[in-house]
Protein backbone atom coordinates (compact mmCIF):
# COMPACT_ATOMS: atom_id res chain seq x y z
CA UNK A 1 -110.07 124.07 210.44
CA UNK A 2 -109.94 123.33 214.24
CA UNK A 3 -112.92 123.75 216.31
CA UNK A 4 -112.02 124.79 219.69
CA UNK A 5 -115.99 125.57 222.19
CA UNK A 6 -115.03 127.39 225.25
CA UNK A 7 -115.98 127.04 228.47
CA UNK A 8 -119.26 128.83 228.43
CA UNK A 9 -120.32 127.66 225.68
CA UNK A 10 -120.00 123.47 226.61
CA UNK A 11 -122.53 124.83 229.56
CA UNK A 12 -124.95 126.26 227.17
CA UNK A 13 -124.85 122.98 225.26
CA UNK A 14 -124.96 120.95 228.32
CA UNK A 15 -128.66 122.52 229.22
CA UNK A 16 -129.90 121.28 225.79
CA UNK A 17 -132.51 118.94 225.02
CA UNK A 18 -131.03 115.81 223.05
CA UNK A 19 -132.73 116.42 219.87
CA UNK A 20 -131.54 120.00 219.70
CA UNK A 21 -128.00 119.16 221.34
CA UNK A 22 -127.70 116.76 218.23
CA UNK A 23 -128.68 119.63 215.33
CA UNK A 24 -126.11 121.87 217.24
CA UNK A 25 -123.51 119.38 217.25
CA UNK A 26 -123.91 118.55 213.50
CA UNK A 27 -123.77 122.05 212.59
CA UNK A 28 -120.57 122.85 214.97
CA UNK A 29 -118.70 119.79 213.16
CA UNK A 30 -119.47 121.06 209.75
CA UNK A 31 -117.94 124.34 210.75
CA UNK A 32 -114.84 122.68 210.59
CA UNK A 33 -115.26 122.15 207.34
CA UNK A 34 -116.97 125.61 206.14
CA UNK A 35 -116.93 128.39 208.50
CA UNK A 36 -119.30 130.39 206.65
CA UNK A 37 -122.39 128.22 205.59
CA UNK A 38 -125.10 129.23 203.86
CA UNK A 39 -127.24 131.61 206.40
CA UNK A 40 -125.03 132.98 208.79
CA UNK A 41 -124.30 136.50 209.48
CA UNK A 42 -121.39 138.75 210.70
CA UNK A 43 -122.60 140.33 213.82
CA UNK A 44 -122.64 144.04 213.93
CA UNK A 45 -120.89 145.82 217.31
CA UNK A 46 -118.87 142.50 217.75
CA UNK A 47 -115.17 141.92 216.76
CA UNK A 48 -115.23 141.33 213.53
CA UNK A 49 -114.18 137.78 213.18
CA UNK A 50 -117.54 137.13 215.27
CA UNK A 51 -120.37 135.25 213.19
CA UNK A 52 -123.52 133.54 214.22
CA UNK A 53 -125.90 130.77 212.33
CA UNK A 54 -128.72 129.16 213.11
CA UNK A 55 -130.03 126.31 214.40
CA UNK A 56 -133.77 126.21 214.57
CA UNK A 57 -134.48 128.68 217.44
CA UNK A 58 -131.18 128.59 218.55
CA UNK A 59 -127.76 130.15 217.39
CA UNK A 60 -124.50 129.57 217.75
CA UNK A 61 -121.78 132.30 218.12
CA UNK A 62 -118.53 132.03 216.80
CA UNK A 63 -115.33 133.77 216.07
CA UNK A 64 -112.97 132.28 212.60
CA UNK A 65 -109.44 132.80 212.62
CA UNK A 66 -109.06 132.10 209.00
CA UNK A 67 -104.80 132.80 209.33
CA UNK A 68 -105.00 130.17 212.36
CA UNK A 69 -107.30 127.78 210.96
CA UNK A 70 -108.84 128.31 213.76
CA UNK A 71 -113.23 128.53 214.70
CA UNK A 72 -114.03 129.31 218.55
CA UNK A 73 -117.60 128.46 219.30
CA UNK A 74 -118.20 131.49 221.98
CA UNK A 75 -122.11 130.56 222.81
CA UNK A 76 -125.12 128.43 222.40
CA UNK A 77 -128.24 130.88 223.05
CA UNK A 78 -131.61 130.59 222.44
CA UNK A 79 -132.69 133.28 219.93
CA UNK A 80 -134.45 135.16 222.75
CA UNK A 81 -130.95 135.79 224.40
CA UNK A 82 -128.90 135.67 221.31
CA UNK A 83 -128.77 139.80 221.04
């Protein structure tokens, strides 16, 4: 699968510490590879293709187009601003 990260979301990562900005970035590549690891979630009152995991404190949102190949990163929150 492609990885596309919008806009909003390369600012989110852009405010990270290193050490976290490197976790994030290991997780987002392995998204490519399996868009539903172990741990993550469907969120509820989102569009249904929208999925979050975790990354320590943080999250990552995300939408899969599974027909498209296709996984958007939408966001990089902290957990406190994740919901």
């Amino acid at each position: 699968m492609q990885v596309v990260v919008l806009p909003v979301a390369r600012r989110d990562f852009r405010n990270l510490g290193r050490d976290v900005a490197r976790r994030i970035e290991g997780t987002i590549d392995a998204l490519a590879r399996n868009p539903r690891p172990s741990g993550s979630r469907l969120l509820r009152g989102h569009a249904s293709r929208t999925w979050r995991v975790r990354v320590g404190d943080w999250r990552i949102l995300y939408d899969v187009d599974y027909a498209g190949g296709l996984v958007t990163i939408l966001r990089v929150l902290h957990r406190s601003q994740a919901y």
